[in-house]
Protein backbone atom coordinates (compact mmCIF):
# COMPACT_ATOMS: atom_id res chain seq x y z
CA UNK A 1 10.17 -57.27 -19.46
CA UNK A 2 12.99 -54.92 -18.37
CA UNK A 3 10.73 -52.61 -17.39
CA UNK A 4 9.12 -54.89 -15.00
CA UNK A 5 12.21 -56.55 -13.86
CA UNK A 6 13.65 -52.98 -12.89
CA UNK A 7 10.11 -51.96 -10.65
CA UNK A 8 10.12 -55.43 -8.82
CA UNK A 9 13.73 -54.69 -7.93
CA UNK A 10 12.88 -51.66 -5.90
CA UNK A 11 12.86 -52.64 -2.36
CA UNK A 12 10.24 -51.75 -0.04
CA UNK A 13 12.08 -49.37 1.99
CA UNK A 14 12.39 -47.26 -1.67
CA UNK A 15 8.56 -47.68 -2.23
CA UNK A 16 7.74 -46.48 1.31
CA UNK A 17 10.32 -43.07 0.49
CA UNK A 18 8.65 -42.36 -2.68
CA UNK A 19 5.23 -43.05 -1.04
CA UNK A 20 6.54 -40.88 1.19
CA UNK A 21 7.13 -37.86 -0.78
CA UNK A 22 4.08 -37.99 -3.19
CA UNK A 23 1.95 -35.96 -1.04
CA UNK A 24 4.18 -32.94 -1.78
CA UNK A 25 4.04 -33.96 -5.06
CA UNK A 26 0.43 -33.53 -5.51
CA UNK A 27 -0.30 -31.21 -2.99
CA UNK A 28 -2.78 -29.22 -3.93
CA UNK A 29 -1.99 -25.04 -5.02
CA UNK A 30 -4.12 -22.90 -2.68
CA UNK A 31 -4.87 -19.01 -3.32
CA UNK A 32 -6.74 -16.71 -0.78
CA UNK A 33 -8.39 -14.09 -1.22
CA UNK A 34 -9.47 -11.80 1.42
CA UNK A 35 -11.43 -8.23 0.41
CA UNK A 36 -12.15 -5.98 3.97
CA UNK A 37 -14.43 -3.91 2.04
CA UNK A 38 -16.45 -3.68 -1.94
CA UNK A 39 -14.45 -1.45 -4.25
CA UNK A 40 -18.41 0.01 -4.64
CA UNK A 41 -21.56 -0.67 -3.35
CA UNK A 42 -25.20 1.08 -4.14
CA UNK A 43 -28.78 0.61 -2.92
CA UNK A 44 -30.51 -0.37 -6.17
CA UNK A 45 -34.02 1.35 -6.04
CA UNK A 46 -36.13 3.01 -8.44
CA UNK A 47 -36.19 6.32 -6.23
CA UNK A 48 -33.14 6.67 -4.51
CA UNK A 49 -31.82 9.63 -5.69
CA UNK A 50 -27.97 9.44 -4.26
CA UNK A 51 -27.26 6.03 -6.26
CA UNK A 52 -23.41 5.02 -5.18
CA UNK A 53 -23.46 7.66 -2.47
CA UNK A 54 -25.52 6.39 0.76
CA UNK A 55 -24.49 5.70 4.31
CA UNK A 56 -26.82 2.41 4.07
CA UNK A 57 -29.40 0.30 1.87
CA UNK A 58 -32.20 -1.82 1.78
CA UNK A 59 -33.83 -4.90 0.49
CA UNK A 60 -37.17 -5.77 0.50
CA UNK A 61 -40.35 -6.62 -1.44
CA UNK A 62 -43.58 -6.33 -2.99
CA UNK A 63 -45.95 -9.26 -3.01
CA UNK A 64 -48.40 -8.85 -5.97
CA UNK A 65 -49.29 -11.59 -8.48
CA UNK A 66 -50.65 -8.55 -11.18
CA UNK A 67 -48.83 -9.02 -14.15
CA UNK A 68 -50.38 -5.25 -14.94
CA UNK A 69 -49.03 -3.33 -11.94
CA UNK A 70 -45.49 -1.94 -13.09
CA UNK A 71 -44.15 -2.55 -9.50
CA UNK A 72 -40.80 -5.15 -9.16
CA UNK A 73 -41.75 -8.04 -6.45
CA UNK A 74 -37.48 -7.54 -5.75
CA UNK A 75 -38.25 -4.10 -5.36
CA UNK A 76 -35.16 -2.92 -2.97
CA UNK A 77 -31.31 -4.40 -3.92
CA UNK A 78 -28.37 -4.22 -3.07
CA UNK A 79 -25.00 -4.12 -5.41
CA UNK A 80 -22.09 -5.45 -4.45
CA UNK A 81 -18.48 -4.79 -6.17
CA UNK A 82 -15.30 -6.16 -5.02
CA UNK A 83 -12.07 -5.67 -7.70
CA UNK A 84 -10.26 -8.90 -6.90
CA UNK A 85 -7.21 -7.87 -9.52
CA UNK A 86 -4.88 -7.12 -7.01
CA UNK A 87 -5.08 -10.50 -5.89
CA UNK A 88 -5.44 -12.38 -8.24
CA UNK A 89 -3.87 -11.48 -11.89
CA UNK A 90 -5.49 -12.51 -15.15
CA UNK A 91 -4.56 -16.34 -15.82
CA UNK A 92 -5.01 -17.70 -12.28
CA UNK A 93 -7.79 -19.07 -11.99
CA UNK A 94 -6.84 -21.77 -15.27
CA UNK A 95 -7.09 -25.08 -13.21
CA UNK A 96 -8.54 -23.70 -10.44
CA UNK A 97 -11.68 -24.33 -8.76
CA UNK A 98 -13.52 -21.93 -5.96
CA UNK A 99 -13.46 -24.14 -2.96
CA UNK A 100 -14.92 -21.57 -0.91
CA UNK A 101 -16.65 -17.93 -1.28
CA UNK A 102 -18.25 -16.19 1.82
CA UNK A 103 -19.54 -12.81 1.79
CA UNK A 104 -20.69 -10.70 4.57
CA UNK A 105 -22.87 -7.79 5.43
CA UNK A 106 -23.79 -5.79 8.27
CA UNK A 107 -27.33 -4.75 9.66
CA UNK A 108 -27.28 -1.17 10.95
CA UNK A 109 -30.80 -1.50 12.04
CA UNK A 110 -33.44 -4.01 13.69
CA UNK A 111 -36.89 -5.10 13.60
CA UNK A 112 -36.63 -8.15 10.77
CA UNK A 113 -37.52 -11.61 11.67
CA UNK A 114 -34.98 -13.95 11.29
CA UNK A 115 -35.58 -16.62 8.51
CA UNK A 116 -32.66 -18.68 7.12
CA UNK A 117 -34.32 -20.96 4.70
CA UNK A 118 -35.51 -20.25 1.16
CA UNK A 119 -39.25 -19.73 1.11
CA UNK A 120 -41.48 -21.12 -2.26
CA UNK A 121 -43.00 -18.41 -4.46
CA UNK A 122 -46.43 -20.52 -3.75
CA UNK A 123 -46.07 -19.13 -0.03
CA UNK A 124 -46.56 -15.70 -2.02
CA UNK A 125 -49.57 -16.05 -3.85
CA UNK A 126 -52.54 -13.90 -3.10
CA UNK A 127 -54.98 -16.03 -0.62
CA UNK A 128 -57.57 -16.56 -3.08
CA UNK A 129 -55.04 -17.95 -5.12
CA UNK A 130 -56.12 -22.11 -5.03
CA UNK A 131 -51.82 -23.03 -5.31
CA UNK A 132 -51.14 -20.86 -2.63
CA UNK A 133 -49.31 -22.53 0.45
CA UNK A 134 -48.39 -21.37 3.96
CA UNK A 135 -44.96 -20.13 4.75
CA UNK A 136 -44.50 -22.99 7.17
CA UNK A 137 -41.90 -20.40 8.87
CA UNK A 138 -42.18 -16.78 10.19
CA UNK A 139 -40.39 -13.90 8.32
CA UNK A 140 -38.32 -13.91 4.43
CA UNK A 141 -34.98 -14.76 3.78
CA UNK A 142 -32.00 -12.43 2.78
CA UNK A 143 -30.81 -13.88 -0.12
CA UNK A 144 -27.54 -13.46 -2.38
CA UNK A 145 -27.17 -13.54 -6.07
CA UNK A 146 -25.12 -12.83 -8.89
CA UNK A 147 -25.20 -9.42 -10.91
CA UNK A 148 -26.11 -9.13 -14.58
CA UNK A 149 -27.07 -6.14 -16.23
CA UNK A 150 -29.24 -5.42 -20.12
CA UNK A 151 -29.71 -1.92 -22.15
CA UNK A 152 -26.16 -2.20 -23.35
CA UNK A 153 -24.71 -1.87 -19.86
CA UNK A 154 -22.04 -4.39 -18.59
CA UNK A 155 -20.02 -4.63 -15.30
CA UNK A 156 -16.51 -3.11 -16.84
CA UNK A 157 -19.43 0.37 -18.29
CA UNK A 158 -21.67 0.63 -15.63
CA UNK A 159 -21.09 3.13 -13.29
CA UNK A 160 -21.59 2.90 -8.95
CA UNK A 161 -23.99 6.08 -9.35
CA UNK A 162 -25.24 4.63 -12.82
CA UNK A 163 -28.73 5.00 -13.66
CA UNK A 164 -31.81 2.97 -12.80
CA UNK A 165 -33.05 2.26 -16.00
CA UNK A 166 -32.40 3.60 -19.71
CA UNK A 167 -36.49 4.09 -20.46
CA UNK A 168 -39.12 3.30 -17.72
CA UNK A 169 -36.74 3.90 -14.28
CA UNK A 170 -39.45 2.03 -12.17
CA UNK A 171 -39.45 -1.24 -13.80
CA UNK A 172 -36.62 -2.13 -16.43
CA UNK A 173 -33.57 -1.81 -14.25
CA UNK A 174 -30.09 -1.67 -16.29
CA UNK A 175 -28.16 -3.98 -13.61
CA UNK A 176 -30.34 -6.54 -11.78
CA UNK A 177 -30.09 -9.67 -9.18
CA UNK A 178 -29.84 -12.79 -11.04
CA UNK A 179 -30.29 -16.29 -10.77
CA UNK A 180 -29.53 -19.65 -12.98
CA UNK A 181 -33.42 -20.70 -14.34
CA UNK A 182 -32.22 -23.75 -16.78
CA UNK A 183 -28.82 -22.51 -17.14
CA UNK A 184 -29.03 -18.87 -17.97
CA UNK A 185 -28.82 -16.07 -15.62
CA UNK A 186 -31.98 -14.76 -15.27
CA UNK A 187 -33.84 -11.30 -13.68
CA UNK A 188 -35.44 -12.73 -10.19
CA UNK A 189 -37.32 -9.06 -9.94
CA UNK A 190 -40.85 -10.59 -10.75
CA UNK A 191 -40.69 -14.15 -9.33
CA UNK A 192 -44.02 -14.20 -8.24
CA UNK A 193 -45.59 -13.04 -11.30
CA UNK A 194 -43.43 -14.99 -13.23
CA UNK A 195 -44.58 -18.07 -10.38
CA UNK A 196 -40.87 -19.51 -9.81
CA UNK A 197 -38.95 -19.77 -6.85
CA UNK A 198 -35.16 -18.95 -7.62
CA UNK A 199 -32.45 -20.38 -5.87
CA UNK A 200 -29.52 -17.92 -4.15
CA UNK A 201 -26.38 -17.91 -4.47
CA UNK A 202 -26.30 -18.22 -0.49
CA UNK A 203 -28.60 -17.07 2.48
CA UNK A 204 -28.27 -15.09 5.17
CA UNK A 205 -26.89 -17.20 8.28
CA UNK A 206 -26.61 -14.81 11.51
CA UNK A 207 -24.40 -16.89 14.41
CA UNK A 208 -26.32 -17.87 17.28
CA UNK A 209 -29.92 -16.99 16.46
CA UNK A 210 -33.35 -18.59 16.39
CA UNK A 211 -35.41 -19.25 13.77
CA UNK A 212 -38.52 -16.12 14.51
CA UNK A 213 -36.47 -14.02 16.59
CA UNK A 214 -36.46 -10.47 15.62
CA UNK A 215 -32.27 -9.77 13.83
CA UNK A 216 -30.41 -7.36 16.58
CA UNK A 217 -28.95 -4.00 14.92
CA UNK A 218 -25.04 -4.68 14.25
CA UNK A 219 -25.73 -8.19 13.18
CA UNK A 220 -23.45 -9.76 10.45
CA UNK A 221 -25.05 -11.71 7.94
CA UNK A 222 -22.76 -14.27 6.53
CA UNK A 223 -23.42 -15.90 3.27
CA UNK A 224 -21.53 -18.95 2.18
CA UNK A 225 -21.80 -19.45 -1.71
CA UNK A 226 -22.79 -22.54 -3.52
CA UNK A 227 -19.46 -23.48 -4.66
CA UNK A 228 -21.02 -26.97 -5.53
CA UNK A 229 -23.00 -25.66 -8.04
CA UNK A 230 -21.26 -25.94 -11.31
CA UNK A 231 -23.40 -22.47 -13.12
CA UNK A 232 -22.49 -20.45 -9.81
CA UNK A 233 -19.01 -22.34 -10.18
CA UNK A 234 -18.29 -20.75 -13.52
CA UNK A 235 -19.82 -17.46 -12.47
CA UNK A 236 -17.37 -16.93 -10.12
CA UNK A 237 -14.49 -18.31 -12.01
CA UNK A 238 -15.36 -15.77 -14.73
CA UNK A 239 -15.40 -12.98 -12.49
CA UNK A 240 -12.37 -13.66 -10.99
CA UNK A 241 -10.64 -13.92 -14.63
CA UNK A 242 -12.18 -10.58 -15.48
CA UNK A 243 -10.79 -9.35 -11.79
CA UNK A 244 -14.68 -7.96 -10.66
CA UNK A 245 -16.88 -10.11 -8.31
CA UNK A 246 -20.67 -8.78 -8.20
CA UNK A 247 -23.38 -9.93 -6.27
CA UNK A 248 -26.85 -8.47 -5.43
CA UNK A 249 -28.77 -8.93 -2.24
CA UNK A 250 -32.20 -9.21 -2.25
CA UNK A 251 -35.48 -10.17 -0.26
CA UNK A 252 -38.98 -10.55 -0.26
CA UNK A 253 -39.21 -8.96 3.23
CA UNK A 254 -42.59 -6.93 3.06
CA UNK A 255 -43.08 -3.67 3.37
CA UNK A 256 -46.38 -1.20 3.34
CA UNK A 257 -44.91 1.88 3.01
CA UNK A 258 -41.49 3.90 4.07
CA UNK A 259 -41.98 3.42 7.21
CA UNK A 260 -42.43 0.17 7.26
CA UNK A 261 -40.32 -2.25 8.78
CA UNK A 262 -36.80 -3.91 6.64
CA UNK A 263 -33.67 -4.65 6.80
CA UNK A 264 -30.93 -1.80 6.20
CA UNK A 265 -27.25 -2.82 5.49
CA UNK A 266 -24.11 -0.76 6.26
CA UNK A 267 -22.41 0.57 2.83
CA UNK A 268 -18.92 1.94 3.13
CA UNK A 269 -19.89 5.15 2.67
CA UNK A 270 -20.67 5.13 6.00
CA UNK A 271 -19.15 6.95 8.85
CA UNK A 272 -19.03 4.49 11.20
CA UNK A 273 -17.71 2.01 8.45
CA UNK A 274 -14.89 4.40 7.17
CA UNK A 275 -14.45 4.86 11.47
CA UNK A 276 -13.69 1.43 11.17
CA UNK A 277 -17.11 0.71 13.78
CA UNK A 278 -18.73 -1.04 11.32
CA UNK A 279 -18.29 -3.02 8.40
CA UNK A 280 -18.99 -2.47 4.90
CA UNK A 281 -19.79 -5.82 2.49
CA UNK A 282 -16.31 -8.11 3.09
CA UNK A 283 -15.10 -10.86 0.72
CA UNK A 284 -13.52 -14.31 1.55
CA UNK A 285 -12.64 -17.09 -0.98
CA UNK A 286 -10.30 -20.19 -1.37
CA UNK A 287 -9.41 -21.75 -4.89
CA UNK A 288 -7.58 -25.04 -5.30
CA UNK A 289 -6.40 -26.97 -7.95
CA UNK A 290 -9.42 -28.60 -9.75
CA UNK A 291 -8.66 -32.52 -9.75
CA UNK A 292 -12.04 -33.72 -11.38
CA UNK A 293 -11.41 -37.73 -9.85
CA UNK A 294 -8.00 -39.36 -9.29
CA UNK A 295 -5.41 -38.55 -11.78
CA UNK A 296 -3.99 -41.28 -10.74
CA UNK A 297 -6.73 -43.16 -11.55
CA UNK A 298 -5.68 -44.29 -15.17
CA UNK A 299 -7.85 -46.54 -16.51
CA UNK A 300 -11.05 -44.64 -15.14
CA UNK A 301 -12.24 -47.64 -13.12
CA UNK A 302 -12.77 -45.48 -9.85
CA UNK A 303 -9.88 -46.86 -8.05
CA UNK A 304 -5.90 -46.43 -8.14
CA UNK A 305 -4.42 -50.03 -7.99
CA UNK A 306 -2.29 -52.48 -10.20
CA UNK A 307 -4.54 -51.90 -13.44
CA UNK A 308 -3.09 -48.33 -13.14
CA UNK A 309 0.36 -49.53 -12.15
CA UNK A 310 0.30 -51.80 -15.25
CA UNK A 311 -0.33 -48.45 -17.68
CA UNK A 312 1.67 -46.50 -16.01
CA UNK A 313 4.76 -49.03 -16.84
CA UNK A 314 4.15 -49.48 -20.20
CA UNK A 315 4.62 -46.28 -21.01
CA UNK A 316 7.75 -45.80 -19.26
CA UNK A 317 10.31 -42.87 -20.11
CA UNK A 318 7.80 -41.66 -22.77
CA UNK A 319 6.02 -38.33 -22.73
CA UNK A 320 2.54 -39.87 -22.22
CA UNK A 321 0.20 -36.72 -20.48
CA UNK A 322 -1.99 -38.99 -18.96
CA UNK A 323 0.94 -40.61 -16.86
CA UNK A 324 2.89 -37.43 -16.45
CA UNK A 325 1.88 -36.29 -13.31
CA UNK A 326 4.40 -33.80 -12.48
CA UNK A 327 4.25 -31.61 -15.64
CA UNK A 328 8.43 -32.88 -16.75
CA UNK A 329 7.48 -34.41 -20.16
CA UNK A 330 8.70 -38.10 -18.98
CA UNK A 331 7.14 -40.66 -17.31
CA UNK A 332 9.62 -41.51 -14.43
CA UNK A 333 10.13 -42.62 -10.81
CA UNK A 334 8.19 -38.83 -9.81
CA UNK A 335 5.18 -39.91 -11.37
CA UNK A 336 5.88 -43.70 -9.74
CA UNK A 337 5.89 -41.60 -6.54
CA UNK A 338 2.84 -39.94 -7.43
CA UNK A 339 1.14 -42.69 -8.11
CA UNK A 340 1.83 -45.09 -5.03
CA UNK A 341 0.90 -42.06 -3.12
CA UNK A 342 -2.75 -42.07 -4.59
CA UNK A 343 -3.10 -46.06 -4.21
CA UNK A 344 -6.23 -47.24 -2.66
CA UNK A 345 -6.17 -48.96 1.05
């Protein structure tokens, strides 16, 4: 009864001044990270022979449904590296949630259409094929994706000029574009003989173009990860604990031959990137505390209001962690203020 005594005592003036001071009690712990340029970078393709050492790279792909022809459908990649340990040390990311993740790249030549939606792998079937569909837009998309890698390679062993493949170079690469298929990163390489449509990590948004209109040479591509979803959540979150974020850019841009015509990508072995002209892949990303609903909210009924008052009273002075807001071991006038500043209108 005390208790309740001593709270209806305050006077409003008090409530408004604690009120007034819970938003910097829960205000929210923001890190930035900003990367100017990939700590490596190579054009993933079964025949380059300067892996880790070229001035650009390439995606594109080949369309066949033939489960017998050798030949990847994600036939050209691109690797991205950025070491994000100077940022952010081990530890950092516990409580944390990416709130944002943008990465960019630079087109050092022209001639692609411009398409910034996701086509179906049914748009990709051969045209006697009867669940074939029409791209209802012109051009691919540039996709990104996460990295993962298989023949006993990982991200902290495999090397920027590593090799292809361990066996058969043209078709069992040892570090690959990936995408979440029910959960587990999977190889995207063969999505149209494997008939399924992965989704990106982000795609390619180029400021102040039209849908069909050819991509000028110098463009930057800007691709704003899926922070929303929880696997690409945890992808990043891991990456940033191990201090490495990889990605892979792919398309399924096609191509008939070397000459034919696909996007190229500035990588910073460049002259004109280490000029400072041009760019080389950049990194941007926010994290914030991760509040999964109110804290405040202490009975769990979706709203902060005298129910949570009530609990937060009765265990007064007490260590409760539910109640302790600010992390002192006792449930006190702080965590009053925290509360009151969380209450619903």
């Amino acid at each position: 009864m005390k208790r309740i005594q001593r709270f209806q005592l305050l006077t409003l003036s008090a409530l408004a001044a604690l009120a007034s001071t819970a938003g910097s009690s829960i205000a929210q712990e923001s890190i930035e990270i900003d990367i100017q340029s990939p700590t490596w970078d190579r054009w993933m393709y079964p025949f380059n022979a300067t892996p880790g050492f070229r001035p650009a790279g390439s995606t594109f792909g080949f369309w066949t449904e033939s489960v017998d022809d050798p030949t990847e459908n994600r036939l050209g990649q691109i690797l991205i590296g950025f070491d994000t340990s100077n940022q952010l040390a081990p530890g950092q990311t516990a409580g944390m949630r990416v709130t944002s993740a943008i990465v960019t790249l630079q087109q050092s030549n022209e001639g692609v259409v411009y398409d910034s939606t996701t086509d179906p792998v049914e748009s990709m079937f051969d045209l006697d094929n009867p669940d074939r569909i029409e791209d209802v837009d012109a051009g691919q998309p540039i996709e990104l994706f996460g990295l993962n890698y298989r023949n006993g390679w990982t991200s902290t062993t495999f090397p920027e000029n590593g090799p292809y493949g361990d066996q058969d170079a043209q078709t069992l690469r040892n570090a690959y574009a990936a995408a979440f298929r029910d959960g587990e990163l999977t190889d995207i390489a063969n999505q149209i003989k494997e008939a399924w449509t992965p989704s990106p990590f982000a795609v390619s948004q180029v400021d102040s173009l039209n849908e069909g209109v050819v991509i000028p040479i110098d463009s930057v591509h800007t691709f704003t990860i899926d922070v929303e979803d929880e696997n690409i959540q945890l992808y990043l979150l891991d990456g940033l604990e191990s201090g490495e974020l990889e990605f892979a850019l792919a398309s399924m841009i096609q191509v008939s031959g070397p000459d034919g015509t696909f996007p190229n990508f500035y990588l910073k072995e460049n002259a004109l990137v280490e000029f400072g002209i041009t760019s080389a892949a950049t990194l941007q990303l926010t994290l914030e505390e991760d509040i999964a609903g109110d804290p405040c909210d202490l009975n769990g009924d979706g709203s902060v209001g005298g129910a949570d008052l009530a609990q937060l009273l009765a265990v007064w002075g007490s260590d409760d962690d539910a109640a302790d807001f600010n992390g002192d071991n006792v449930v006190g006038g702080s965590d009053l203020a925290v509360l009151l500043g969380c209450w619903d209108n």
